[in-house]
Each structure stands twice: as structure tokens, then as C-alpha cells.
Protein backbone atom coordinates (compact mmCIF):
# COMPACT_ATOMS: atom_id res chain seq x y z
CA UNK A 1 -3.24 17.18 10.62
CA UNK A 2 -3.89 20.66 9.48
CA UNK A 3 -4.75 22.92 11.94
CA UNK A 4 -3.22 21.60 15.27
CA UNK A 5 -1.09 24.50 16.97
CA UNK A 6 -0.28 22.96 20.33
CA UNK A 7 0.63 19.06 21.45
CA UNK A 8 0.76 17.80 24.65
CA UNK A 9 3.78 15.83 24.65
CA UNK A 10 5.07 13.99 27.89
CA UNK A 11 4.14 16.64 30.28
CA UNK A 12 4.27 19.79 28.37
CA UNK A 13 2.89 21.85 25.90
CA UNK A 14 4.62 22.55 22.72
CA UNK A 15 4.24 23.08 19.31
CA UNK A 16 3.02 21.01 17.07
CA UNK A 17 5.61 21.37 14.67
CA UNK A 18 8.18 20.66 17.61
CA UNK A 19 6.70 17.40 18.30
CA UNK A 20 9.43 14.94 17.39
CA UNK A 21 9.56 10.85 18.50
CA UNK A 22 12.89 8.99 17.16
CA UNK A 23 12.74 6.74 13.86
CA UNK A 24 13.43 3.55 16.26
CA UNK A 25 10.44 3.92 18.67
CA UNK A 26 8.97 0.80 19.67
CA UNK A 27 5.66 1.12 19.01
CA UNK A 28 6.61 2.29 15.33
CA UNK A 29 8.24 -0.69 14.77
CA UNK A 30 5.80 -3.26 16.40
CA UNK A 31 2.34 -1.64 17.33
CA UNK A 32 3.23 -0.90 21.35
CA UNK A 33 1.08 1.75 21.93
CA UNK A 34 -2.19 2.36 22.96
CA UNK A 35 -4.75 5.41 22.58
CA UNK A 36 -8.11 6.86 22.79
CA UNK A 37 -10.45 8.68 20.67
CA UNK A 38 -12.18 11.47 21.90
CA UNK A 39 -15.21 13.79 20.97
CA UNK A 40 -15.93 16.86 22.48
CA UNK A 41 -18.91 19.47 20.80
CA UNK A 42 -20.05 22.62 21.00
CA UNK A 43 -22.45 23.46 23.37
CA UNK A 44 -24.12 26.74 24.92
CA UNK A 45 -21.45 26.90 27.82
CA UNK A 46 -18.23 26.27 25.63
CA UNK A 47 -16.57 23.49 24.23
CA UNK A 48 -17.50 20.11 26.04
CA UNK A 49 -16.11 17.23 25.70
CA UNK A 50 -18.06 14.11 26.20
CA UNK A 51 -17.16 11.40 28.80
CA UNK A 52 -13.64 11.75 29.42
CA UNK A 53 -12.83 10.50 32.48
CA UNK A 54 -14.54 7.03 31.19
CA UNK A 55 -11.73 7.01 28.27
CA UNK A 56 -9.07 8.27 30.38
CA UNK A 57 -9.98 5.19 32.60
CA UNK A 58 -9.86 2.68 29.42
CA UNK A 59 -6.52 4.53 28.07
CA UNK A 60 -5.03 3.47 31.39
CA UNK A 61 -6.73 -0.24 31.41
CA UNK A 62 -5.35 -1.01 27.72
CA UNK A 63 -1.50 0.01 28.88
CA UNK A 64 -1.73 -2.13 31.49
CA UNK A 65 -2.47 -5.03 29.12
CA UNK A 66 0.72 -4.20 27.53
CA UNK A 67 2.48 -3.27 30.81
CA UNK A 68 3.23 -0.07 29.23
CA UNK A 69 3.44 2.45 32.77
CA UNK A 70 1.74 5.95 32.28
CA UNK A 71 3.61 8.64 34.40
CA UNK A 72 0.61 10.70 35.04
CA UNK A 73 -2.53 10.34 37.16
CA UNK A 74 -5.88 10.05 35.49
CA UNK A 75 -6.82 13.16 36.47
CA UNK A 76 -3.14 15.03 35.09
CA UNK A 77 -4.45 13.17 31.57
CA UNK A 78 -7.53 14.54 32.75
CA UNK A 79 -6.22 18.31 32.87
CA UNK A 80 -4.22 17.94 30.17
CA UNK A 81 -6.59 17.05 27.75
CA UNK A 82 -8.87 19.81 28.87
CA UNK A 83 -5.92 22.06 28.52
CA UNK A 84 -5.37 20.65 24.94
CA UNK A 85 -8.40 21.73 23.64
CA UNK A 86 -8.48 24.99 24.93
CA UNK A 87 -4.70 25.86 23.34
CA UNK A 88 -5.83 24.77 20.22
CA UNK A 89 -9.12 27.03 20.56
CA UNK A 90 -11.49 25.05 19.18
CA UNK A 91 -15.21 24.47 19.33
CA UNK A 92 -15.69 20.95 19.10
CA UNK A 93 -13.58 18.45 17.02
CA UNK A 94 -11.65 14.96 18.32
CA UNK A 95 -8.98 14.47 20.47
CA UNK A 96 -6.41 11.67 20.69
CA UNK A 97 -4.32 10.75 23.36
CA UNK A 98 -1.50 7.97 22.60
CA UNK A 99 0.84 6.51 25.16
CA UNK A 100 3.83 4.09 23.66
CA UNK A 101 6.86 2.91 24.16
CA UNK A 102 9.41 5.23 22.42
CA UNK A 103 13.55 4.71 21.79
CA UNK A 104 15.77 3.18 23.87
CA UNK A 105 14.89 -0.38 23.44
CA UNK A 106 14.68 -2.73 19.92
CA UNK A 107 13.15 -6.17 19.67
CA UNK A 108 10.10 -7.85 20.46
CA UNK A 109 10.02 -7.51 24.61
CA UNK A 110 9.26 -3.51 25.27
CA UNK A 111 10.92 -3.27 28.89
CA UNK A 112 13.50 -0.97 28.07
CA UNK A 113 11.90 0.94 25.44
CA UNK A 114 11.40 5.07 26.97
CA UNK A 115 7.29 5.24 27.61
CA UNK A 116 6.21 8.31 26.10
CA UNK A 117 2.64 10.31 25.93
CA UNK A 118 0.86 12.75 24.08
CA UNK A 119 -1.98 14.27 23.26
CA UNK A 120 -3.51 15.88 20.21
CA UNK A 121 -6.53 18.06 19.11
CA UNK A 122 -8.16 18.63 16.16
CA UNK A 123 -11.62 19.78 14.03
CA UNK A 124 -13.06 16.78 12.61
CA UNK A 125 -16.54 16.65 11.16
CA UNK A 126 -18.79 13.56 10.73
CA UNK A 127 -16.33 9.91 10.30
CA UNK A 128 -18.98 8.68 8.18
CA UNK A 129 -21.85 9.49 6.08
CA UNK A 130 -24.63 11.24 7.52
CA UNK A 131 -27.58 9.06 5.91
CA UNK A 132 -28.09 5.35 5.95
CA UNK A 133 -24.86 3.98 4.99
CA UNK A 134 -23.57 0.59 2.95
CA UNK A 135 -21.30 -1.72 4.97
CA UNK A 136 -19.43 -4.78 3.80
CA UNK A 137 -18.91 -7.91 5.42
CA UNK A 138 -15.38 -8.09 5.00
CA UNK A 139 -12.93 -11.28 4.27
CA UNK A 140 -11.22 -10.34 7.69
CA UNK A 141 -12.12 -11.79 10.90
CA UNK A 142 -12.29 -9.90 14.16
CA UNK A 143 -9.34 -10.86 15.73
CA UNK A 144 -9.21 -14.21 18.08
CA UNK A 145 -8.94 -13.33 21.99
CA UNK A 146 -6.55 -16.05 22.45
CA UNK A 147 -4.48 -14.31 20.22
CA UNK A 148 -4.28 -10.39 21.54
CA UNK A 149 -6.55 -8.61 23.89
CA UNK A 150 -9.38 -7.80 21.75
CA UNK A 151 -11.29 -5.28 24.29
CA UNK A 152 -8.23 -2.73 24.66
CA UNK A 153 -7.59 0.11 22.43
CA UNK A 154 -3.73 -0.98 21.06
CA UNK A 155 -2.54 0.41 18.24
CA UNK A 156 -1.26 -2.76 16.71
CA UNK A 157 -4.78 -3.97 16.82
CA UNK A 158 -5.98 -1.96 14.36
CA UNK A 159 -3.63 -3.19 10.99
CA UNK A 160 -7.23 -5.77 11.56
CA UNK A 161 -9.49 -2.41 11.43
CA UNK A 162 -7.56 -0.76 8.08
CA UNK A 163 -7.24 -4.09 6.13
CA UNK A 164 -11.18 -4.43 6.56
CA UNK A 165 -12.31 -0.60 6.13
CA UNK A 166 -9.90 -0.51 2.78
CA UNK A 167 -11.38 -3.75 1.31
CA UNK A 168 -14.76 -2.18 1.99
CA UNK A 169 -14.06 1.14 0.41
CA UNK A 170 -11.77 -0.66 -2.81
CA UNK A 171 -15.43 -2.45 -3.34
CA UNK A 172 -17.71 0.83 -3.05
CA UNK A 173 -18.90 0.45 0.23
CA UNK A 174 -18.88 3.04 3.11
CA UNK A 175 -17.93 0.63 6.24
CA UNK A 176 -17.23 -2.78 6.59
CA UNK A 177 -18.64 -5.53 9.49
CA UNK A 178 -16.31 -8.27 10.63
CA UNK A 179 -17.27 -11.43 12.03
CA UNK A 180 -15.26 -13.22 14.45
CA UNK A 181 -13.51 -16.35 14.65
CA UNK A 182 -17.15 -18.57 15.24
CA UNK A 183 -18.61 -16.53 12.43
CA UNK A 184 -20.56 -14.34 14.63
CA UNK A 185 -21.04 -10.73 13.90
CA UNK A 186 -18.45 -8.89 16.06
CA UNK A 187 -17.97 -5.00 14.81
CA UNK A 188 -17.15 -2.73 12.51
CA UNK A 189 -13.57 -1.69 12.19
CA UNK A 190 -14.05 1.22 14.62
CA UNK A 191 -17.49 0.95 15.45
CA UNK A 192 -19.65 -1.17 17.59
CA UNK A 193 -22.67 -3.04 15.97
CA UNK A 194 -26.75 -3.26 17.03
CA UNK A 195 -29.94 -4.36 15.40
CA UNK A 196 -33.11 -3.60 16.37
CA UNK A 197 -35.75 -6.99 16.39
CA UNK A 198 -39.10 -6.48 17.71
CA UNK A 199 -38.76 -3.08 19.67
CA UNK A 200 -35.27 -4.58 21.27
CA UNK A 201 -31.75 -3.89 20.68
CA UNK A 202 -29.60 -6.79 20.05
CA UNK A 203 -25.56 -6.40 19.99
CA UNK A 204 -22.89 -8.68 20.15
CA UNK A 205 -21.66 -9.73 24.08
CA UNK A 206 -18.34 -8.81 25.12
CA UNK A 207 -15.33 -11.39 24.32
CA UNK A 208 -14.00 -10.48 20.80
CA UNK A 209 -15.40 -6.69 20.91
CA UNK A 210 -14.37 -3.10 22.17
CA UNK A 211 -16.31 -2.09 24.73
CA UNK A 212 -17.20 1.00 23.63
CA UNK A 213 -18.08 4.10 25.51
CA UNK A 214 -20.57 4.87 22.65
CA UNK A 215 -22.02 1.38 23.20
CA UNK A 216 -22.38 1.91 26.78
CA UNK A 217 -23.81 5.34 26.46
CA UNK A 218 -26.72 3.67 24.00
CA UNK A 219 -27.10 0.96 26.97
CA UNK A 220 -27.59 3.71 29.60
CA UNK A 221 -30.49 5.70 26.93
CA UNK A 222 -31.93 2.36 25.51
CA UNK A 223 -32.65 2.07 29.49
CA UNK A 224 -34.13 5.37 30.13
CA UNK A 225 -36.63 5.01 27.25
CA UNK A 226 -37.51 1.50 28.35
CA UNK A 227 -35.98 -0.38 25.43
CA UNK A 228 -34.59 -3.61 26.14
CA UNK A 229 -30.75 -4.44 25.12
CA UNK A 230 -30.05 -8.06 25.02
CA UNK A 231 -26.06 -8.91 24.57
CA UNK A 232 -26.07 -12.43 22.68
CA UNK A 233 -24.13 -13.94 19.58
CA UNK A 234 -25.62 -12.61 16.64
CA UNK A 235 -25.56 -15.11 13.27
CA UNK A 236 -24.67 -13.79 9.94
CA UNK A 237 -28.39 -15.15 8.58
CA UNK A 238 -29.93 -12.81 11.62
CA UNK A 239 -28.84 -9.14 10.74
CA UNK A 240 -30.14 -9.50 7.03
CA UNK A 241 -34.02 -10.05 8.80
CA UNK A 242 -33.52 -6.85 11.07
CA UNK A 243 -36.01 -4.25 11.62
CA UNK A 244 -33.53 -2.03 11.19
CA UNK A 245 -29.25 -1.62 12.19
CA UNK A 246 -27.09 0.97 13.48
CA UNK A 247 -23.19 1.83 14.38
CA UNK A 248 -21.90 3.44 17.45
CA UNK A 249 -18.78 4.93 18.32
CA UNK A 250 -17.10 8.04 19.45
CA UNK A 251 -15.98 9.00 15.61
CA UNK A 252 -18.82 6.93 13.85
CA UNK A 253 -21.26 8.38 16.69
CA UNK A 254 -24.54 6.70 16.29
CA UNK A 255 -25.28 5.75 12.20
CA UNK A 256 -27.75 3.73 10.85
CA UNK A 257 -27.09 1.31 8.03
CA UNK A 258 -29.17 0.97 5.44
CA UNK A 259 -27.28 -1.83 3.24
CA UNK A 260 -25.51 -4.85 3.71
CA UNK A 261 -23.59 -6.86 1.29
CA UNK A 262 -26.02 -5.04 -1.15
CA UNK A 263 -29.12 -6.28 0.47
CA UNK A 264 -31.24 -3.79 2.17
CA UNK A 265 -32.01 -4.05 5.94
CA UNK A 266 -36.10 -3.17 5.86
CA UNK A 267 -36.66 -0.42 3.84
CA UNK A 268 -32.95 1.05 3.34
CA UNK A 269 -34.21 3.58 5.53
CA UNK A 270 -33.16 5.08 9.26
CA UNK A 271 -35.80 3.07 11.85
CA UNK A 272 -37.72 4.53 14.32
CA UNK A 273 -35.47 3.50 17.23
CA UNK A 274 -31.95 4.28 15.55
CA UNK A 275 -33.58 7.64 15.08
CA UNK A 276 -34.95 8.51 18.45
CA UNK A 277 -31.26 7.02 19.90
CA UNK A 278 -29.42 9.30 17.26
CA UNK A 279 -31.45 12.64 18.22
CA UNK A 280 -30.97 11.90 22.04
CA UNK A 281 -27.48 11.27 21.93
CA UNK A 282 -26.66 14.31 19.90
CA UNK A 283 -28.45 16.52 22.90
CA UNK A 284 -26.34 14.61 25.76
CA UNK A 285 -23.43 15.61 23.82
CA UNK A 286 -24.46 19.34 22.84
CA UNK A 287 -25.52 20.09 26.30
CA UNK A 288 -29.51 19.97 25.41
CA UNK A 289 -30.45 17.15 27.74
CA UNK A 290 -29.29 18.41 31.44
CA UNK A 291 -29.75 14.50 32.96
CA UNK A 292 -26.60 13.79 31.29
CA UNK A 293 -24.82 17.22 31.82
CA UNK A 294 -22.26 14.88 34.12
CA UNK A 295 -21.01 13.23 31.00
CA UNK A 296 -19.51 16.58 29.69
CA UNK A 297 -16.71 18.25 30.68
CA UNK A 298 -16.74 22.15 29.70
CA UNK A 299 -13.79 23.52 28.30
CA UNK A 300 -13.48 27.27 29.49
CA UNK A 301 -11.75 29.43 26.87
């Protein structure tokens, strides 16, 4: 990416450009990695970034799925990330920390294989359209939980997410929507799914879905403003009579849809609610809304 200057790379701060892994690296070969994507904003105090000790804590959960070990404390990836951001001097942008398993080992079984870590920084605007965007149900399912872990963050995973997103885009469409294995709606390829019904939020319940932090934050609001969240299977036939639909996620932050499969949930339009969740997440995460200030770590330049 252009404009990174410094990489946190196993302990130390380098160089981007010095940032080397070998050509036989594990997770290269056979997705054994895992990571995190991280937001942080500018804000009146400095550079903040938002929640990080709540992905540093799901970084750590989805190694130990893969019983990939993490030489550092939570806080160290903590420090480190903070540090990160303030090398780079930057305002606000995205940050991504990726642990693997690096040379020393070939073949399916990892133990061997050197675990490595690293963390990057860069400025990165809006993931996806700022207006009510088209999605795609895609050909793809979400994949089965039988078959990998489907609530940690591992970078294999996500072959699933680009096969989806680039059949969506290929067909004109901004995002796609994937359904899982009963032919539920599950998520988006990097983004977690709600419709509104009736003044309530309705999103799919945790089994073959991220948990996202994004999710939970809407949760935690949705609460505040006395807006019920019910976590349920959601049909295919449902989300098409929705009062209205939005995304979440740390990239994707919160975006309403306004299409699906070409067929226009209500009026095409943001809704009330998506709207009201939208404005008061972007104050938690500029520093405008002090209940939250404990969500934001400031970055002191």
C-alpha cells in the first residue's frame, strides 16, 4: 500500500520496504493466518482508534482456533498498534494486524512452521459507497461450521468473502449477501447484515457469522435508544419486505442498502433508524459522544 513508512514486524519497528516473509510461509501456501481490521479516526484530541482492545482480544481468540501461539501479551499488541499509527503519522485510516505461521515447516499440519506477527497502517477512506448501496445475493454460501470455524477472523476464510464480492462486482453490484448452508441470510463478505421490521432490528444469530465488533457496537446503541435487536434466522423471502436494511463492519462501517437482487428494499432510500444508528456511530468514533469516549484509544503524536 502506498503510503506506509513503518511496519511492525515481530517485535520491532522497521521499514516498510524492509518487511520481508520467505516464499514458503505457511500461511501463503494454505491460509494459516489470522488478522484483524482496524479503524481509528480523527478526533479533537488526536488520532483515536476505535475499540482496540476488543479486536486485540478476537485476534488472540481466532489463533487459538488454529493453535497458532502469539508471543506477545494483549496489551504489547496493544502498544504496538498504538505505536504503529503514530510512526506512520496519520490522522485516521485502518490498521491490520496479521499473525501466521511463517517458514520452517511445509505441509498441511502447521506445528513447525516459525509464528510470525505484524502490523500495518494505512489511510483508507470509505470501503463502500457512501449512499444506499446495491448488494447481490451471491451463488456462494457462507461457509458450513462443521467445516471451519466460521466466527474467527482466518485468512483462509476469506477465498469464501473474494469469490462472492467479485461475482457481485463482475454483475454491477456494489456488495454481495451470502446465505448459509440452510438458506438463511448469513452476511456480507466482510460485513454483518440487519433489517429493520416494525421499529426492531433483526440480524442473523451467531453460528455461521463473524461476530463483529461493529455488530456489537450497533447492539450496545440500538439499546441506549430503546430499539429492540432480536437475533433469529432470517429467510431469503423476509429481507425483500423490510422497512429498510443496513451493513456493519469496521471497513463497511454502518451502510444502508437500498437494492437487492435489483429489487428495492422500501423506497431505495436510507430509513429512519439506519440513519439515526449511522450519525451516532460516526460521533462514538470521532470523539463527539463522551459516553463512549472508553471505546477510543487516543493516539498522541
Amino acid at each position: 500500500m502506498d503510503g506506509i513508512k513503518k511496519i511492525w514486524l515481530d517485535g520491532k519497528m522497521i521499514d516498510a520496504a524492509d518487511a520481508k516473509f520467505d516464499a514458503l510461509s505457511h500461511a501463503l501456501h494454505y491460509g494459516s493466518g489470522v488478522f484483524e481490521g482496524v479503524r481509528f479516526y480523527e478526533t479533537a484530541d488526536g488520532p483515536a482508534i476505535f475499540r482496540l482492545e476488543d479486536h486485540t482480544k478476537r485476534l488472540f481468540y481466532s489463533a487459538s482456533t488454529i493453535d497458532l501461539p502469539i508471543s506477545f501479551s494483549e496489551k504489547e499488541i496493544n502498544d504496538a498498534t498504538v505505536e504503529t499509527v503514530a510512526e506512520n503519522k496519520l490522522s485516521s485510516g485502518y490498521i491490520r494486524p496479521l499473525a501466521f505461521f511463517g517458514e520452517g515447516k511445509m505441509g498441511l499440519r502447521p506445528a513447525g512452521a516459525r509464528p510470525r506477527i505484524f502490523i500495518a497502517a494505512w489511510a483508507w477512506g470509505k470501503y463502500l459507497p457512501d449512499r444506499p448501496i446495491s448488494v447481490k445475493i451471491s451463488k456462494f454460501i457462507r461457509i458450513h461450521p462443521k467445516s471451519l470455524i466460521a466466527d474467527a477472523k482466518v485468512t483462509g476464510h476469506y477465498v469464501n468473502s473474494t469469490l462472492a464480492a467479485s461475482e457481485a462486482e463482475s454483475l454491477g453490484y456494489d456488495e454481495a449477501l451470502l446465505l448459509d448452508f440452510a438458506g438463511n441470510v448469513a452476511e456480507g463478505p466482510g460485513e454483518n447484515f440487519f433489517l429493520v421490521k416494525n421499529g426492531e432490528l433483526h440480524t442473523p444469530k451467531k453460528g455461521t457469522i463473524l461476530m463483529g465488533i461493529t455488530r456489537d457496537t450497533i447492539f450496545q446503541l440500538a439499546k441506549d435508544l430503546g430499539i429492540k435487536v432480536v437475533e433469529r434466522d432470517l429467510s431469503r423471502d423476509e429481507i425483500f419486505d423490510a422497512d429498510e436494511c443496513f451493513f456493519t463492519g469496521t471497513a463497511a462501517e454502518v451502510t444502508p442498502i437500498g437494492k437487492i437482487d435489483d429489487r428495492e428494499i422500501a423506497d431505495g432510500k436510507t430509513g429512519k433508524i439506519t440513519e439515526c444508528l449511522k450519525k451516532r456511530y460516526f460521533e462514538i468514533v470521532t470523539g463527539k459522544n463522551q459516553k463512549y469516549q472508553k471505546w477510543l484509544t487516543v493516539v498522541k503524536k
